[in-house]
Protein backbone atom coordinates (compact mmCIF):
# COMPACT_ATOMS: atom_id res chain seq x y z
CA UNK A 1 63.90 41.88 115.11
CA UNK A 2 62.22 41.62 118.47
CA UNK A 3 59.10 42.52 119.52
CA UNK A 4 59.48 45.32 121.23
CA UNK A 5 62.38 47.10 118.90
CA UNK A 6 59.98 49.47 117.22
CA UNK A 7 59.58 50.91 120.26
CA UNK A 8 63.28 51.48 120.59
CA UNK A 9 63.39 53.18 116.81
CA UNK A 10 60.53 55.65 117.65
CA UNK A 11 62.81 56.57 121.39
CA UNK A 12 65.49 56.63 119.93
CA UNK A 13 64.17 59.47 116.87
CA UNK A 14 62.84 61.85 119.42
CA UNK A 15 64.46 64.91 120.11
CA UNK A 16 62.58 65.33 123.24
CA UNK A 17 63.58 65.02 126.98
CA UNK A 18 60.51 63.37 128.11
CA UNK A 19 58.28 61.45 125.78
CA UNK A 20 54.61 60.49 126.91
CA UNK A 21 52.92 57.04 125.76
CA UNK A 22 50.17 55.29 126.52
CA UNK A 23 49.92 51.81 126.73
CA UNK A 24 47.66 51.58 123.81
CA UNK A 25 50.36 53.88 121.57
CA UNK A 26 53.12 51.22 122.44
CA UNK A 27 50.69 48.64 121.41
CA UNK A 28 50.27 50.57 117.98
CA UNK A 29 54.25 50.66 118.06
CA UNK A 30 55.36 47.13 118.47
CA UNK A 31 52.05 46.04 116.97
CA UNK A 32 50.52 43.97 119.56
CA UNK A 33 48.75 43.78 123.05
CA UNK A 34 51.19 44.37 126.19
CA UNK A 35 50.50 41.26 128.19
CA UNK A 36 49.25 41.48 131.72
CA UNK A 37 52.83 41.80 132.99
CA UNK A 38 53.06 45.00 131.63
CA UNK A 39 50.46 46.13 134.68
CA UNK A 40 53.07 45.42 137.59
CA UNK A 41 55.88 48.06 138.10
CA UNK A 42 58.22 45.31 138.06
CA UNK A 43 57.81 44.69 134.45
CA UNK A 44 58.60 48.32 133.70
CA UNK A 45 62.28 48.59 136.03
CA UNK A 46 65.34 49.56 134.27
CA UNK A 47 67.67 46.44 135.19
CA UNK A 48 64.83 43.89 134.48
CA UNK A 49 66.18 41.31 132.24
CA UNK A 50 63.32 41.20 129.92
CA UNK A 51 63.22 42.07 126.07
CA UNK A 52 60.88 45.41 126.67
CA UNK A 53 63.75 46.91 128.65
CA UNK A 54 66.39 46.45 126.52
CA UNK A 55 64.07 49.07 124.18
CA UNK A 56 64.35 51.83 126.14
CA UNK A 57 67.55 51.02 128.27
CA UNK A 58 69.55 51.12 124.88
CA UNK A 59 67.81 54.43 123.90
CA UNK A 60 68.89 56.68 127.17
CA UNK A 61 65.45 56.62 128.22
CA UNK A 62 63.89 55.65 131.53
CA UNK A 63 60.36 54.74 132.40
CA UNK A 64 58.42 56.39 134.94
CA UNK A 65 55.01 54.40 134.75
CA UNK A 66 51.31 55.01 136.05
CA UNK A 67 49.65 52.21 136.35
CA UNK A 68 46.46 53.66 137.15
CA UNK A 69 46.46 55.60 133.85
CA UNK A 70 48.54 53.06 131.53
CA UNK A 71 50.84 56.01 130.71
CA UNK A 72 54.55 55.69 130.47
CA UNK A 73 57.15 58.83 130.83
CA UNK A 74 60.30 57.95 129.25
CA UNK A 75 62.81 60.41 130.47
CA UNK A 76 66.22 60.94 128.97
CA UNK A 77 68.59 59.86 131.60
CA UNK A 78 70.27 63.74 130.68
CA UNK A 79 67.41 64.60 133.05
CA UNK A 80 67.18 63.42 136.59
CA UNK A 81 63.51 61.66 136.83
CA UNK A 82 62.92 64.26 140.33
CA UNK A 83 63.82 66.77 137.89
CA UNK A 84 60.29 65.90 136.09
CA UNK A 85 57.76 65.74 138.68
């Protein structure tokens, strides 16, 4: 089991078209500090090749990060990310 696949069971049981964490709640979920990579956008895209986006890119779920905040919006890919602004 990787690291980050506890993230990808709790996406993948919500019934919910956008789900809200912060970075501390995916801490709590995967049960360990994000490292600092997690603070550039880059770390959060879709096609990245790293093991974090494999958790939410198998789920149907896409991130829509703030930095600033260290919140994530996953949104269903059922609903446009424009469509949740």
């Amino acid at each position: 089991m990787g690291k980050y696949d506890p993230l990808g069971v709790f996406l993948r049981r919500q019934k919910r078209q956008t789900v809200e964490l912060s970075f501390r709640d995916i801490e709590s979920l995967v049960g360990g500090i994000l490292p600092k990579a997690a603070l550039a956008s880059s770390w959060w895209h879709v096609d990245g090749e790293g093991p974090q986006t494999r958790a939410w890119r198998e789920t149907g779920y896409q991130p829509i990060v703030d930095l600033k905040g260290e919140q994530v919006r996953f949104v269903s890919e059922r609903v446009s990310a424009s469509d949740q602004t």
